[in-house]
N, C-alpha and C. Protein backbone atom coordinates (compact mmCIF):
# COMPACT_ATOMS: atom_id res chain seq x y z
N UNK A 1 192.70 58.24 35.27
CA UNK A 1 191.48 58.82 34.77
C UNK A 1 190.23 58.13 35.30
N UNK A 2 190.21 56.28 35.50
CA UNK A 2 189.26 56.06 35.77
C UNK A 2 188.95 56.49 37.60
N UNK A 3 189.92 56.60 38.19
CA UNK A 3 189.49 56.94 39.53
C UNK A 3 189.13 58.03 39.68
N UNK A 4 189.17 59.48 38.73
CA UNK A 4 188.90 60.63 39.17
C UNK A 4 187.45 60.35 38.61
N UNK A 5 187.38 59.55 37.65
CA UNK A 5 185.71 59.61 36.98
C UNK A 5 184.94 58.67 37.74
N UNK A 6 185.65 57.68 38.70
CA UNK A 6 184.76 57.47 39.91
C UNK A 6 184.53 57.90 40.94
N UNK A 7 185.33 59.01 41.61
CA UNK A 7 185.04 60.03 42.62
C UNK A 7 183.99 60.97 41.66
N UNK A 8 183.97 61.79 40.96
CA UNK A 8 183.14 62.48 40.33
C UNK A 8 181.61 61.47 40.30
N UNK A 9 181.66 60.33 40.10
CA UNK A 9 180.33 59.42 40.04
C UNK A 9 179.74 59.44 40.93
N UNK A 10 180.70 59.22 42.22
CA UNK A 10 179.91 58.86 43.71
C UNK A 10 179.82 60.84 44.31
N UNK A 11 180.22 61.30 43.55
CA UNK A 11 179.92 63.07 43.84
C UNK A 11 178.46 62.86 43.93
N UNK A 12 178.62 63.16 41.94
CA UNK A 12 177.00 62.65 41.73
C UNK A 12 175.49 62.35 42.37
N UNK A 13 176.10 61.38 42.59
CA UNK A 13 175.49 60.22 43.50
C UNK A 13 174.87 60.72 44.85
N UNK A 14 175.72 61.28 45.26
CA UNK A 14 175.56 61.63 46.60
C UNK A 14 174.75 62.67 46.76
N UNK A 15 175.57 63.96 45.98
CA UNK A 15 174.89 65.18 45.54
C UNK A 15 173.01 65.18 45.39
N UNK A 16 173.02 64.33 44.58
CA UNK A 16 171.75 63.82 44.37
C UNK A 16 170.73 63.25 45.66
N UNK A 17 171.28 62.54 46.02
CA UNK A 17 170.67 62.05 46.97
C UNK A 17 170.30 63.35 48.19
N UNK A 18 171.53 64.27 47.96
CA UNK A 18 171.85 65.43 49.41
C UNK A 18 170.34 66.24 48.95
N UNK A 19 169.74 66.26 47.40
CA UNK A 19 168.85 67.22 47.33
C UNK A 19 167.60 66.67 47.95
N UNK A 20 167.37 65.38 48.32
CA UNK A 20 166.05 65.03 49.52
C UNK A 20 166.24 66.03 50.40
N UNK A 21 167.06 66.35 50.78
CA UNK A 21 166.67 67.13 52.23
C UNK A 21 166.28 68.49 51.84
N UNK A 22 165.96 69.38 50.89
CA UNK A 22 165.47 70.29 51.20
C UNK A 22 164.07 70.14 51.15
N UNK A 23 163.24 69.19 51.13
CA UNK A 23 161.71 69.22 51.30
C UNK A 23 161.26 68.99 52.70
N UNK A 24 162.16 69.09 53.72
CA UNK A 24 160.96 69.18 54.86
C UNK A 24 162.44 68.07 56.24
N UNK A 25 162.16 68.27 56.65
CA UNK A 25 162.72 67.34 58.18
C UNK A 25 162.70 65.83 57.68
N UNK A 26 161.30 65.38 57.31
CA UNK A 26 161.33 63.90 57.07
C UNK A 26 162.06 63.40 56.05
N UNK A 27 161.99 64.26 54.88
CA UNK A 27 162.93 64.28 53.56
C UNK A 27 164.55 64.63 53.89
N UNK A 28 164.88 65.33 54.79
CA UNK A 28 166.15 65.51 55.13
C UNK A 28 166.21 63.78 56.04
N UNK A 29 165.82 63.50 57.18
CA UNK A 29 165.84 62.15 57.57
C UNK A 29 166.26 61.17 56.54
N UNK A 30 165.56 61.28 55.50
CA UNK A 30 165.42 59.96 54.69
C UNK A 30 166.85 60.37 53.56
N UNK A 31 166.98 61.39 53.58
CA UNK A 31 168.18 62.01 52.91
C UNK A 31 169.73 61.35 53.30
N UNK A 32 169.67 61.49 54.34
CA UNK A 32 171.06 61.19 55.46
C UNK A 32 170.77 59.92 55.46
N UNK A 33 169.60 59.32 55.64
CA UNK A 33 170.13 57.53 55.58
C UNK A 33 170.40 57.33 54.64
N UNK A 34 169.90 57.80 53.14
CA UNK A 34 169.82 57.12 51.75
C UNK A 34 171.45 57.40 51.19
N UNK A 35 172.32 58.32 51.91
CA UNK A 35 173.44 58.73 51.57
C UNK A 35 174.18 58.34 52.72
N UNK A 36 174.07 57.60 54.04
CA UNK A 36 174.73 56.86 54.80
C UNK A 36 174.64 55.35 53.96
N UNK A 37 173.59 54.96 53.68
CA UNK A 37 173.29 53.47 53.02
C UNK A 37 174.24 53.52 51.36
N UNK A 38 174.15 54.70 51.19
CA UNK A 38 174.95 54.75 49.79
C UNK A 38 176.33 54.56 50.20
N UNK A 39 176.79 55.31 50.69
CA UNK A 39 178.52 55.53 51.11
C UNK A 39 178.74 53.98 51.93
N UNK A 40 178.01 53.13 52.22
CA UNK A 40 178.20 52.33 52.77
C UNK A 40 178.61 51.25 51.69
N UNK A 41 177.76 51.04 51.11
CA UNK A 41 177.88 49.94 49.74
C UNK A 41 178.61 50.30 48.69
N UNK A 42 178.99 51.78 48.52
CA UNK A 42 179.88 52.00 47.56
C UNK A 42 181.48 52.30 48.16
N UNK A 43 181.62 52.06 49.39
CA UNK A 43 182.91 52.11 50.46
C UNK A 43 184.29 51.86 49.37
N UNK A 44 184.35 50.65 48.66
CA UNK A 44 185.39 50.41 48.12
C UNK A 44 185.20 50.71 46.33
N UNK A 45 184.66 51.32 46.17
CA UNK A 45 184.38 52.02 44.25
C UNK A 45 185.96 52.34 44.51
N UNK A 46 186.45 53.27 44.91
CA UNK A 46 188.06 54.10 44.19
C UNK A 46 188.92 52.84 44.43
N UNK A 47 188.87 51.60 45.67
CA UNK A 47 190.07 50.88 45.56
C UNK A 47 189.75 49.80 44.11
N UNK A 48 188.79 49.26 43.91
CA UNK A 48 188.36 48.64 42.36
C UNK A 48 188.63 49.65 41.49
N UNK A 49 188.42 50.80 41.64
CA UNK A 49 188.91 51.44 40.11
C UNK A 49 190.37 51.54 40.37
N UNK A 50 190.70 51.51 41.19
CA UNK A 50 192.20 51.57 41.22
C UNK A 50 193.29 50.38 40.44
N UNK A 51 193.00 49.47 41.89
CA UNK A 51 193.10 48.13 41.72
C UNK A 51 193.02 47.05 40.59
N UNK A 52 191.98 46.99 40.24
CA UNK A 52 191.36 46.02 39.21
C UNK A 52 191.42 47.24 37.52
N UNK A 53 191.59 48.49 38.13
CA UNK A 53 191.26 49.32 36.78
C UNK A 53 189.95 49.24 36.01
N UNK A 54 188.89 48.75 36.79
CA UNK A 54 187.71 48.99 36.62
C UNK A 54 187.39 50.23 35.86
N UNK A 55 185.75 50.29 35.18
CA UNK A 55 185.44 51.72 34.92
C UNK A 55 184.44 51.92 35.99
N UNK A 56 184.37 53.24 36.12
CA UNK A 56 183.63 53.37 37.41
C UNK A 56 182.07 53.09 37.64
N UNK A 57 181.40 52.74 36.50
CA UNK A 57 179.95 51.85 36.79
C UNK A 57 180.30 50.67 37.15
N UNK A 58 181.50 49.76 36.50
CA UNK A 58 181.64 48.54 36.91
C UNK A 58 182.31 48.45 38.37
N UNK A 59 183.16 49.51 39.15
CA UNK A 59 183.36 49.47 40.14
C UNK A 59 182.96 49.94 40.97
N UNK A 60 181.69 50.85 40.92
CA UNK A 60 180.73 50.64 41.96
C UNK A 60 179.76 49.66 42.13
N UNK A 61 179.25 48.69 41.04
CA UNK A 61 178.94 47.44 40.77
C UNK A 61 180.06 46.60 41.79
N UNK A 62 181.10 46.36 41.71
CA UNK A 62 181.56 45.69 42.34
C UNK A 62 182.11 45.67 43.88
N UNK A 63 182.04 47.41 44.06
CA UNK A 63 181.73 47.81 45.66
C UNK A 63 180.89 47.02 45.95
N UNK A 64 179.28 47.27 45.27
CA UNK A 64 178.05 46.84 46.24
C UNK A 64 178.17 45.39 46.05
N UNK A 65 178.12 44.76 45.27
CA UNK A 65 178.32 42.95 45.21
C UNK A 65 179.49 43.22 46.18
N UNK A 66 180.71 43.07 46.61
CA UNK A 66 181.03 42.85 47.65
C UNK A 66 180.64 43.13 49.17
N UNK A 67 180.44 44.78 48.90
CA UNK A 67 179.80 44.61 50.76
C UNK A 67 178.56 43.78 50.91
N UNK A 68 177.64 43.66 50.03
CA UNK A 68 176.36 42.67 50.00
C UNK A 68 176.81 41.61 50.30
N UNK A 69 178.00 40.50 49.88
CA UNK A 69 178.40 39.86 50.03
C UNK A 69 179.07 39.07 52.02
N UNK A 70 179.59 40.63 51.96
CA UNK A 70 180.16 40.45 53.39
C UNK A 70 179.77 42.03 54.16
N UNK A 71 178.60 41.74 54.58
CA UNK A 71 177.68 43.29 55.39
C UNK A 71 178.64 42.91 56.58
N UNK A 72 178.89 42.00 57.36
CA UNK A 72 179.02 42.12 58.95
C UNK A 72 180.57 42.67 59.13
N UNK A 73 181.84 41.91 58.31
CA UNK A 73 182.41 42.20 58.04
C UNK A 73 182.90 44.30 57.89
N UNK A 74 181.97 44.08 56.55
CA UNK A 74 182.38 45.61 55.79
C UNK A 74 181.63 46.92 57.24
N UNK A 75 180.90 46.23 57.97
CA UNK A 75 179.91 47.15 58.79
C UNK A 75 181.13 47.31 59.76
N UNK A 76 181.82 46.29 60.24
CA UNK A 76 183.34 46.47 61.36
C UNK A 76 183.76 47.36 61.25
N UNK A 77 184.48 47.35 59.86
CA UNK A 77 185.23 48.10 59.05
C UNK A 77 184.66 49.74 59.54
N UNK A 78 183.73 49.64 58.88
CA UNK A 78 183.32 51.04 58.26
C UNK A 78 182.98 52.10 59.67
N UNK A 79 182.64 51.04 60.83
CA UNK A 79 182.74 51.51 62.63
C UNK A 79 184.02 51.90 62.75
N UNK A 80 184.61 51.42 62.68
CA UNK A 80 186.44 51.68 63.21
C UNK A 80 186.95 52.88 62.23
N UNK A 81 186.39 52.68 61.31
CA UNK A 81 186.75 54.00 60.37
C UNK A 81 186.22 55.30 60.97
N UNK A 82 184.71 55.39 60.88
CA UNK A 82 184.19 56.45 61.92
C UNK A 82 184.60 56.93 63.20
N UNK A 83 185.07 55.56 64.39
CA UNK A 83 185.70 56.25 65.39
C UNK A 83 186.84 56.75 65.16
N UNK A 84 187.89 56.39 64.65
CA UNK A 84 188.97 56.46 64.23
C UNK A 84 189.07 58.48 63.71
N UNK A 85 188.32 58.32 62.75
CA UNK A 85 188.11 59.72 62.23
C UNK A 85 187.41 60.68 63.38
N UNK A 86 186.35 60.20 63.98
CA UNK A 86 185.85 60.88 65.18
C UNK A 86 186.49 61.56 66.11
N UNK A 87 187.43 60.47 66.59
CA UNK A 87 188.87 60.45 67.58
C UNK A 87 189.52 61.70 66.97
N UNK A 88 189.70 61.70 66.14
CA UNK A 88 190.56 62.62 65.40
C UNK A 88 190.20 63.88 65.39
N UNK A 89 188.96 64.03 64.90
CA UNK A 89 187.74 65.49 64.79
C UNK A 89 188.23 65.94 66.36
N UNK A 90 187.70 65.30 67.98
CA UNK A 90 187.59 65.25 68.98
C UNK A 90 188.85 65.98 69.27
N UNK A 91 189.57 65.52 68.81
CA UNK A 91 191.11 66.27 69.57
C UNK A 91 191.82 67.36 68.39
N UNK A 92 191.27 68.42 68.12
CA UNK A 92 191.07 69.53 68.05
C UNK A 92 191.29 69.61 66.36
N UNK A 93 190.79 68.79 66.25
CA UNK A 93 191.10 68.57 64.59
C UNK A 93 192.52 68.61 63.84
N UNK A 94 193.51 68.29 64.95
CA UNK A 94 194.66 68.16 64.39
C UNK A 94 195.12 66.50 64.86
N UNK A 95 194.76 65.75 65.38
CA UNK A 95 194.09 64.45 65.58
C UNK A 95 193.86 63.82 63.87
N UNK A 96 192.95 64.60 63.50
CA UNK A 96 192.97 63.67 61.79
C UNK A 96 193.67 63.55 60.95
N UNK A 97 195.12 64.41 61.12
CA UNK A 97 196.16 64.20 60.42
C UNK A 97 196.90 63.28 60.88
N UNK A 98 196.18 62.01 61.42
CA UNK A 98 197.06 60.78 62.07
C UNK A 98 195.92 59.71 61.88
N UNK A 99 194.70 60.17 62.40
CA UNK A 99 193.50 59.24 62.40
C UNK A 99 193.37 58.98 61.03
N UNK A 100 193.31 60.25 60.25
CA UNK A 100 192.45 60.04 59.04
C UNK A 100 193.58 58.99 58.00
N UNK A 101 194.11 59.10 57.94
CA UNK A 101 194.99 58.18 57.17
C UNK A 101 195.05 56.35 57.91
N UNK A 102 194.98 56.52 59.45
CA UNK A 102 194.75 55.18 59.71
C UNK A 102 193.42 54.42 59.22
N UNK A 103 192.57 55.24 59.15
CA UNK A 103 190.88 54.62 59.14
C UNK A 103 191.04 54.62 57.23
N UNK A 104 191.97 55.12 56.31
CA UNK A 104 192.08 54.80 55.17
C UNK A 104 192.26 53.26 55.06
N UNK A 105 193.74 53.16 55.81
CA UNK A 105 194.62 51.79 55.64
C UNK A 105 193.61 50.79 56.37
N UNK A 106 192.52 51.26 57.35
CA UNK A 106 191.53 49.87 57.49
C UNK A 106 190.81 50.01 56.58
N UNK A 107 190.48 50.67 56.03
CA UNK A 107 189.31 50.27 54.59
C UNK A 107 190.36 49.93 53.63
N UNK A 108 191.62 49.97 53.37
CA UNK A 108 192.27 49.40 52.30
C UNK A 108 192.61 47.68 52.78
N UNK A 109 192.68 47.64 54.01
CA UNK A 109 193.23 46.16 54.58
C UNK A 109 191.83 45.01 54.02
N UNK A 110 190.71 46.14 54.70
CA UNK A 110 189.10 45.30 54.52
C UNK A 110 189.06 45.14 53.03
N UNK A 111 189.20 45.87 52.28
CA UNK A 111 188.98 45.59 50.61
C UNK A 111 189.76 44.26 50.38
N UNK A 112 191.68 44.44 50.99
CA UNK A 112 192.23 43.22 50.14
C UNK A 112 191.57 42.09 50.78
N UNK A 113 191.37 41.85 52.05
CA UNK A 113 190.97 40.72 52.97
C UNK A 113 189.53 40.03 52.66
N UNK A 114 188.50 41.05 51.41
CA UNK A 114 187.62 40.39 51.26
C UNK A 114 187.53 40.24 49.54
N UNK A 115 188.22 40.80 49.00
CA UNK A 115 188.43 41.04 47.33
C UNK A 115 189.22 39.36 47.24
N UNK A 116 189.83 39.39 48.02
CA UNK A 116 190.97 37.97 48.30
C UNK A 116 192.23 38.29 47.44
N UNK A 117 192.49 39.52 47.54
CA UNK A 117 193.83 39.92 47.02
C UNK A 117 194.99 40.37 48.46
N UNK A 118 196.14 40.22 48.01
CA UNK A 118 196.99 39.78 49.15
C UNK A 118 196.79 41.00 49.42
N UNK A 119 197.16 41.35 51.48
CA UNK A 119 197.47 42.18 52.07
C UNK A 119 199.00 42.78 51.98
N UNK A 120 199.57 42.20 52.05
CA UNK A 120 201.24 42.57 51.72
C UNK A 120 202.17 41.39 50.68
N UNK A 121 202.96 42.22 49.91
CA UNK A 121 203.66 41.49 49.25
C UNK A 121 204.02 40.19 49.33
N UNK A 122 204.10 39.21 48.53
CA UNK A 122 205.08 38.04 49.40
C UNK A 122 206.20 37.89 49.92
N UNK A 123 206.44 37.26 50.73
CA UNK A 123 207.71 37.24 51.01
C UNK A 123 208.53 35.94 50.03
N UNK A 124 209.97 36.99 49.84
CA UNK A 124 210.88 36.14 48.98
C UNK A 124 212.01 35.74 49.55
C-alpha cells in the first residue's frame, strides 16, 4: 500500500509541476527542468518505500537527503539509466524490453550502494 501511495505522490507531484507549461514557451522551459530536477531527487522514493517501508512523505524525504547527499554519484546513475532506455527507444522500441529493466537494476544497485544496504545476499 505504501508504494502505490508513493507512486500516486510523485504522480502528483509531477502532474503539478507538468501544469507550468501551459503559460507560454518560457513556462513550459521552466516546466521540464522543474520536473527533470524533481524526478532527479526523488529517483529512489519507491525503493525506500519499499525497502525501509517508509510512508511516502518520509520516503521522498529520504530520496532527496540521499541524492543531496551523493549528486555526482546519483547523476552517473541516472545518465546510464537514460542511455540505456534511449538505446532501447532507438532500436525500434522493442529494445526496451531488455534496456528498460537493465537501467531499473542500475538504479536499484545505486540505491543499495549508497543507502549502505547490501547489494547481494551474503554468502554462506
Amino acid at each position: 500500500g505504501t508504494v502505490v501511495l508513493a507512486g500516486a505522490l510523485l504522480s502528483v507531484i509531477s502532474a503539478v509541476l507538468d501544469l507550468l507549461s501551459l503559460g507560454g514557451l518560457l513556462l513550459a522551459l521552466l516546466s521540464f527542468l522543474a520536473v527533470a530536477v524533481f524526478t532527479f531527487f526523488a529517483l529512489f522514493t519507491i525503493a525506500f518505500a519499499t525497502d525501509h517501508a517508509l510512508a511516502p512523505i518520509d520516503a521522498l524525504k529520504a530520496s532527496f537527503t540521499t541524492v543531496r547527499a551523493h549528486v555526482g554519484d546519483t547523476l552517473l546513475s541516472y545518465l546510464v539509466q537514460a542511455l540505456l532506455v534511449a538505446v532501447g527507444l532507438i532500436a525500434c522500441f522493442v529494445g526496451i524490453l531488455v534496456t528498460g529493466p537493465v537501467a531499473l537494476l542500475v538504479q536499484v544497485y545505486t540505491y543499495r550502494r549508497l543507502s549502505g544496504g547490501p547489494v547481494a545476499p551474503p554468502a554462506q
